[in-house]
N, C-alpha and C. Protein backbone atom coordinates (compact mmCIF):
# COMPACT_ATOMS: atom_id res chain seq x y z
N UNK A 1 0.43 19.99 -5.35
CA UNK A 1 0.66 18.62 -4.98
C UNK A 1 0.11 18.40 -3.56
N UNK A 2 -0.85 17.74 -3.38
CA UNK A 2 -1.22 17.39 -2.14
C UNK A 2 -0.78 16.27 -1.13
N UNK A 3 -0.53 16.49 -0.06
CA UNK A 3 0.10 16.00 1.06
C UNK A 3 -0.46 14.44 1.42
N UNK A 4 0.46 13.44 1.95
CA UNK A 4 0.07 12.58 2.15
C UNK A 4 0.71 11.97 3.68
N UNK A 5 -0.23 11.35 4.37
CA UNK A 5 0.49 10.62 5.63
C UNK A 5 -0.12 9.49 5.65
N UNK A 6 0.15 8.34 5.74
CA UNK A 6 -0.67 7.07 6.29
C UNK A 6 -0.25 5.68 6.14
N UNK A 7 -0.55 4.66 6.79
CA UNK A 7 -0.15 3.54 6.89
C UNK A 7 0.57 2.93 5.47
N UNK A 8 1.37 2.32 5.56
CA UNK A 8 1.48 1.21 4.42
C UNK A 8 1.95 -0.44 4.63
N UNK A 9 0.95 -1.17 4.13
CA UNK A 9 1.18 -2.62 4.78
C UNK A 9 2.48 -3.43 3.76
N UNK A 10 2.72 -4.15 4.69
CA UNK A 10 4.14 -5.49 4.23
C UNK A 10 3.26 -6.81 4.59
N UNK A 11 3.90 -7.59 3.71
CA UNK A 11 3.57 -8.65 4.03
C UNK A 11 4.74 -10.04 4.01
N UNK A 12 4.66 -10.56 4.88
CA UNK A 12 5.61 -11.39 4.98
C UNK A 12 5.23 -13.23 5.61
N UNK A 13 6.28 -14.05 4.57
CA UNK A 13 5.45 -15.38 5.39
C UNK A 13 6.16 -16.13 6.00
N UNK A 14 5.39 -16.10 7.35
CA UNK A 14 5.40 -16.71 8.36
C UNK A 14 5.42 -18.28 8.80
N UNK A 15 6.35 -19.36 9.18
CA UNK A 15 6.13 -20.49 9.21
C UNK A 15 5.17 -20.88 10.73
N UNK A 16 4.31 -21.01 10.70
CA UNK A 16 3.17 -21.29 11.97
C UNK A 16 3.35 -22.74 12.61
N UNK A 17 3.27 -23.82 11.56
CA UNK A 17 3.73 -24.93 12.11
C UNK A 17 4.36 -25.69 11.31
N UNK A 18 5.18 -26.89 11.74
CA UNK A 18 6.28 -27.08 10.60
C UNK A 18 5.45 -27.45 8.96
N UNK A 19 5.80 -27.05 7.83
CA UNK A 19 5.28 -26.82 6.38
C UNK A 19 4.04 -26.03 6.31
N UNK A 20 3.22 -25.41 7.16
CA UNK A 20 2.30 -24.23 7.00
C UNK A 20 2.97 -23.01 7.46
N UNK A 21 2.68 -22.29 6.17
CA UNK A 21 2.99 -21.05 6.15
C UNK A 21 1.60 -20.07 5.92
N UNK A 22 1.83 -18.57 6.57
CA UNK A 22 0.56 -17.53 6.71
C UNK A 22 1.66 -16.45 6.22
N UNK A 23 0.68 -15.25 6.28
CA UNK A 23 0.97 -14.15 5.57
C UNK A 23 0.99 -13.17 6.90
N UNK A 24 1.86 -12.75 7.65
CA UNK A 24 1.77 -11.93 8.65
C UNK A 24 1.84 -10.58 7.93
N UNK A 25 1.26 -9.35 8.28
CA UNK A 25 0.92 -8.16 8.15
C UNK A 25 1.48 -7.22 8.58
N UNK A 26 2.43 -5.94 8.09
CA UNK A 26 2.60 -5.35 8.93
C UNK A 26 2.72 -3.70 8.14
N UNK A 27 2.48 -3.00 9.53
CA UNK A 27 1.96 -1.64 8.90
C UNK A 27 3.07 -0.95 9.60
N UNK A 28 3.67 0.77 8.37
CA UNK A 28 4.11 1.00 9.22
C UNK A 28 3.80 2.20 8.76
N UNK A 29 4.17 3.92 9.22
CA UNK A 29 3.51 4.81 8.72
C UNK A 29 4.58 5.98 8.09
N UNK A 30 4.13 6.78 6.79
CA UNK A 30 4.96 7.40 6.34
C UNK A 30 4.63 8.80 5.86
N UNK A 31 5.36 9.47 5.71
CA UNK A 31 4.84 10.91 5.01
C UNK A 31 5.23 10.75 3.50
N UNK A 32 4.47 11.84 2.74
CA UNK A 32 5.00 11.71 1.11
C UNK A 32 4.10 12.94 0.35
N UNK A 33 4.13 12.77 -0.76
CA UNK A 33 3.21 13.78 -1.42
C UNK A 33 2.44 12.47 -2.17
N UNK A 34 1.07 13.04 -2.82
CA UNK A 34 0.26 12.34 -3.68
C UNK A 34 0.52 13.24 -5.08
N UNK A 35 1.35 12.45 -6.14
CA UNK A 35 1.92 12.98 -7.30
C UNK A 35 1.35 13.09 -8.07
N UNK A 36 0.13 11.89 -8.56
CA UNK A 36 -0.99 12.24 -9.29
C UNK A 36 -1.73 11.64 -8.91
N UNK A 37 -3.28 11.99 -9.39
CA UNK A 37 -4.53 12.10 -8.33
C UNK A 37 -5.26 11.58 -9.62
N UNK A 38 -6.11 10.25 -10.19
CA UNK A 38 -6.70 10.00 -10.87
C UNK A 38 -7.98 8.97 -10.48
N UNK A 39 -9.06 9.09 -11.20
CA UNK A 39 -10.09 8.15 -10.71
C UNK A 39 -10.76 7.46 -12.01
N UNK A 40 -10.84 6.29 -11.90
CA UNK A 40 -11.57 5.94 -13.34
C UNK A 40 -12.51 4.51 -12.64
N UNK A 41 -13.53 4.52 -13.26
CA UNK A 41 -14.63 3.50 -13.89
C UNK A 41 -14.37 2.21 -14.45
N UNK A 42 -14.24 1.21 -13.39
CA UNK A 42 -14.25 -0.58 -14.60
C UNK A 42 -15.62 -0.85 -14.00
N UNK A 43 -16.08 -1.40 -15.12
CA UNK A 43 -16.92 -2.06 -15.56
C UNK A 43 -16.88 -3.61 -15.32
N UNK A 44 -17.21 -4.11 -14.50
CA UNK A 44 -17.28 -5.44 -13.91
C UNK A 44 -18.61 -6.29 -14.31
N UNK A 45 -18.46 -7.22 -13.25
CA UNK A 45 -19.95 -8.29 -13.64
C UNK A 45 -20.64 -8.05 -12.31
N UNK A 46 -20.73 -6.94 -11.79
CA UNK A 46 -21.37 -6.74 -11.10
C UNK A 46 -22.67 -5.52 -11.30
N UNK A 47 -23.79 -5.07 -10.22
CA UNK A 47 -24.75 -4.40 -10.88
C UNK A 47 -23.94 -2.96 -10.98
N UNK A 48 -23.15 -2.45 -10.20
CA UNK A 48 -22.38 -1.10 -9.85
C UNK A 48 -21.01 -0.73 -10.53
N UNK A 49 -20.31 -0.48 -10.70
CA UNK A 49 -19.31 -0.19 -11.78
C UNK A 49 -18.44 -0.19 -10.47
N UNK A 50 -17.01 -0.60 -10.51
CA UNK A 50 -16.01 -0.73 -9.60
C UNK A 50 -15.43 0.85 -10.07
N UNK A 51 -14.57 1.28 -8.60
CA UNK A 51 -13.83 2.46 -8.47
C UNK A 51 -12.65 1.93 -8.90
N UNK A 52 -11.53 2.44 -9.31
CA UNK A 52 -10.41 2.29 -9.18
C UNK A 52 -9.40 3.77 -9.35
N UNK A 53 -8.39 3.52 -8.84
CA UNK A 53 -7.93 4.73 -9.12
C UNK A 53 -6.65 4.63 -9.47
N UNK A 54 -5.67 5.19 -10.15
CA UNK A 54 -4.57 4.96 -11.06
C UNK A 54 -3.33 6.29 -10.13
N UNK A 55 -3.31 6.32 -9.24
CA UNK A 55 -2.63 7.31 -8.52
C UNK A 55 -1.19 6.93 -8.15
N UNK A 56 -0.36 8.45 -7.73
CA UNK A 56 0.89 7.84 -7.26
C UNK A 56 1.35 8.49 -5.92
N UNK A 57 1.90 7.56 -4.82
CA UNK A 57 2.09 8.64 -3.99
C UNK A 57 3.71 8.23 -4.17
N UNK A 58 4.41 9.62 -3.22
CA UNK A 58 5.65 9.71 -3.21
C UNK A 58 5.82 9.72 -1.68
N UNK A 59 6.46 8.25 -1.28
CA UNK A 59 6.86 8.42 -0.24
C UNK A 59 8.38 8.75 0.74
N UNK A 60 8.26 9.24 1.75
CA UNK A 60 10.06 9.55 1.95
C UNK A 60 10.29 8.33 2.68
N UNK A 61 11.07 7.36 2.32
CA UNK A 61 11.40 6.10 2.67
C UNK A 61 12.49 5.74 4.10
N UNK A 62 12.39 5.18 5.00
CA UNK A 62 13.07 4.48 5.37
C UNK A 62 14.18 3.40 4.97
N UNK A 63 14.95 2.87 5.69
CA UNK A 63 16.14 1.86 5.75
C UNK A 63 15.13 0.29 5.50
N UNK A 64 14.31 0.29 6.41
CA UNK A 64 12.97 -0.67 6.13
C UNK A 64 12.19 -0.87 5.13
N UNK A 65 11.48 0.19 4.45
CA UNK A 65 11.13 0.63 3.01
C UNK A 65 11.72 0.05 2.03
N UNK A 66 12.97 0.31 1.73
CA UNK A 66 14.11 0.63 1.02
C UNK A 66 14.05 -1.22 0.87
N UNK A 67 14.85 -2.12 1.79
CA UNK A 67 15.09 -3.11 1.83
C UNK A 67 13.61 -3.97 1.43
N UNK A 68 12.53 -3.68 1.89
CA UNK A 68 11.08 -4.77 1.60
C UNK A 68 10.23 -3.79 0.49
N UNK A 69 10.66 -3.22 -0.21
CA UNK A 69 10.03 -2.55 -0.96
C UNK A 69 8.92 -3.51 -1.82
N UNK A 70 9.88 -5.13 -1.92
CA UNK A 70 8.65 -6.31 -2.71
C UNK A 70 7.85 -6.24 -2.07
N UNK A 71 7.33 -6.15 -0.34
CA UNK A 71 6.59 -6.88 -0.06
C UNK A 71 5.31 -5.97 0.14
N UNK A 72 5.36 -5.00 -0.23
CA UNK A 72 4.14 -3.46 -0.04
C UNK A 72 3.00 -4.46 -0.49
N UNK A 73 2.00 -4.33 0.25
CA UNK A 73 0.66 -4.54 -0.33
C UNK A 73 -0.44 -3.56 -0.95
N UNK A 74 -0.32 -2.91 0.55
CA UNK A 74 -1.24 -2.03 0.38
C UNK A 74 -0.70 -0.67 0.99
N UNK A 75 -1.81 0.35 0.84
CA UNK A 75 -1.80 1.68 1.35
C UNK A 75 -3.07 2.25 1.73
N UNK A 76 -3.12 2.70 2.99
CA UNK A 76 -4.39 3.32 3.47
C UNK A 76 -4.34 4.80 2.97
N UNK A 77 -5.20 5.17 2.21
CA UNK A 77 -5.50 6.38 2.15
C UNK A 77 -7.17 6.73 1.86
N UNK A 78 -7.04 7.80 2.27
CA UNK A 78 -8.42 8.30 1.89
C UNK A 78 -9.70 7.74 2.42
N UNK A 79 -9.50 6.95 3.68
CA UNK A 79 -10.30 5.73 4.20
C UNK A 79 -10.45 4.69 3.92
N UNK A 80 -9.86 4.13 2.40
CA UNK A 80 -9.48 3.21 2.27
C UNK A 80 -8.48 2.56 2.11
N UNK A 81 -8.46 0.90 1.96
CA UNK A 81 -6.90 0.34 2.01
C UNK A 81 -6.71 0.03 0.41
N UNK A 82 -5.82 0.39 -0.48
CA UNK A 82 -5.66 0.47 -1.75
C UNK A 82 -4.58 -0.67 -2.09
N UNK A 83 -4.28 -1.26 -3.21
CA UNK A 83 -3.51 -2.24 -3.89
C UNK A 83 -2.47 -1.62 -4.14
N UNK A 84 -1.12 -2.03 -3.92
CA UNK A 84 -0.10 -1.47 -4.42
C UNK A 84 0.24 -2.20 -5.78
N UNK A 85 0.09 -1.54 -7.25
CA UNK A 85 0.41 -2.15 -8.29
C UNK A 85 1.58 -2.03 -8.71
N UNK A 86 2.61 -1.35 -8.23
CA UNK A 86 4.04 -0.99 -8.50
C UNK A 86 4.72 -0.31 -7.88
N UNK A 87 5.84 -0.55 -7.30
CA UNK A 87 6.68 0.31 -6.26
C UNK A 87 8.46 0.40 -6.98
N UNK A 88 8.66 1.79 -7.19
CA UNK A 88 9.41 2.07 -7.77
C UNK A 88 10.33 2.67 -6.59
N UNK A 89 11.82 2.19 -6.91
CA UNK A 89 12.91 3.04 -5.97
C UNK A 89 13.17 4.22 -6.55
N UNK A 90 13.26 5.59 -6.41
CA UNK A 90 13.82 6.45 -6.45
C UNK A 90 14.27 7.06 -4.84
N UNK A 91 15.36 6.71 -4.42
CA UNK A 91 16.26 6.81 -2.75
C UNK A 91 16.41 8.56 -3.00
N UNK A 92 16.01 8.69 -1.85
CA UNK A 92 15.46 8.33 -0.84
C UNK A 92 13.83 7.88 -0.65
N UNK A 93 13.16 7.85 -1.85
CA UNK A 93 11.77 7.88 -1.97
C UNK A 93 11.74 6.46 -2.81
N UNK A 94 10.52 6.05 -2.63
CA UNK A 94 9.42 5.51 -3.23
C UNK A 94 8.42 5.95 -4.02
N UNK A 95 7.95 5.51 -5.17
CA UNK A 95 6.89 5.88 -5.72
C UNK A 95 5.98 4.51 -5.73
N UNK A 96 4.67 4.79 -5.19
CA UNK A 96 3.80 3.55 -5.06
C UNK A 96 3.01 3.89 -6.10
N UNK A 97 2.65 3.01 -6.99
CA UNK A 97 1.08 3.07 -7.97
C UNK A 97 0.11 2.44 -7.01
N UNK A 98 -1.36 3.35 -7.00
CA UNK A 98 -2.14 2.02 -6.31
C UNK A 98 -2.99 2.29 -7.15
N UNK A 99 -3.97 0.75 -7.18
CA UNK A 99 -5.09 0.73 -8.18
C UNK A 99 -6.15 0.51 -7.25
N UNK A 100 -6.49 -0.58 -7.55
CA UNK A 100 -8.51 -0.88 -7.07
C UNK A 100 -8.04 -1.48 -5.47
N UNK A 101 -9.44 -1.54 -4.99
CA UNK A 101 -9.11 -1.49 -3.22
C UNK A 101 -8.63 -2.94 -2.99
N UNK A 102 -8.13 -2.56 -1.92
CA UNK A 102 -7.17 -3.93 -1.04
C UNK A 102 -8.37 -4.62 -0.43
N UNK A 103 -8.54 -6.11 -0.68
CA UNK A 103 -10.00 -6.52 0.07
C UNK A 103 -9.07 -8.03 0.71
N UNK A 104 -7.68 -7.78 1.38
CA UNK A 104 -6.88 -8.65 1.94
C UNK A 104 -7.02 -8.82 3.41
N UNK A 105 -6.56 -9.24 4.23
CA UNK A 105 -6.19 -8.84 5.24
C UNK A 105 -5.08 -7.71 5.52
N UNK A 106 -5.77 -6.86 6.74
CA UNK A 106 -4.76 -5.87 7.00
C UNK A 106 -4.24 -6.04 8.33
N UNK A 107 -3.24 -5.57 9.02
CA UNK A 107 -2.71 -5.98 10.02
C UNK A 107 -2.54 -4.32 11.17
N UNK A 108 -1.59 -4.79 11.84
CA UNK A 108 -1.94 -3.91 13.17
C UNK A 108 -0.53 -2.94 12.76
N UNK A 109 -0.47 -1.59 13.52
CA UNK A 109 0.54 -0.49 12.87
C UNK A 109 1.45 -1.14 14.36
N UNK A 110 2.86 -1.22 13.40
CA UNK A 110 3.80 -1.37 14.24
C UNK A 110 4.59 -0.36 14.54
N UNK A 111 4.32 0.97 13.80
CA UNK A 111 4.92 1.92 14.14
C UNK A 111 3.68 3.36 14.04
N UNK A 112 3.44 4.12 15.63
CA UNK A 112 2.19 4.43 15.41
C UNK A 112 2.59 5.79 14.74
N UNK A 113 1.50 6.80 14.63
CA UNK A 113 1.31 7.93 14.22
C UNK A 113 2.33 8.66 14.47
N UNK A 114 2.86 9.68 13.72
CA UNK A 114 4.02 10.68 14.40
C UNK A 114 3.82 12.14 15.00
């Protein structure tokens, strides 16, 4: 089982001015294992075939985690920022599915490296 450390974004909305609302960003960073490791091929309308990958990491969760677990977007790994397609509680952990890459906005780490 291979090791995992790295950002994972929240997203949350923000009232900016009265009836506009934004999507503020926020990253924070975690350890975990990567539970399964898969890569597959879609076929798009484009000339190149899209990556995606069907993986799970296991993260050791926080009190923070735990409570915004809806709002996961994404996950940086591997140099890229990935889609979170499902986030499962198992406490003290998380299990994130991520699929095809995050092409959202990403935001700034509010909690840095350990």
């Amino acid at each position: 089982m291979a090791k995992f450390y790295g950002a994972v974004g929240y997203t949350e909305s923000v009232e900016t001015e009265p009836g506009v609302y934004e999507e503020k960003i926020t990253e924070r960073y975690y350890y975990g294992d990567v539970i399964k490791n898969i890569r597959r091929l879609e076929n798009g309308q484009s000339l190149n075939d899209d990556v995606a990958v069907n993986n799970q990491i296991s993260i050791v969760s926080d009190p923070y985690a735990i409570v915004n677990f809806f709002a996961i977007r994404y996950v940086k790994w591997m140099g890229a920022s990935w889609k979170v397609t499902n986030a499962e509680v198992q406490s003290p952990r998380l299990i994130l599915t991520i699929g095809g890459v995050f092409n959202g906005p990403t935001g700034w780490a509010t909690q840095g490296p350990v």
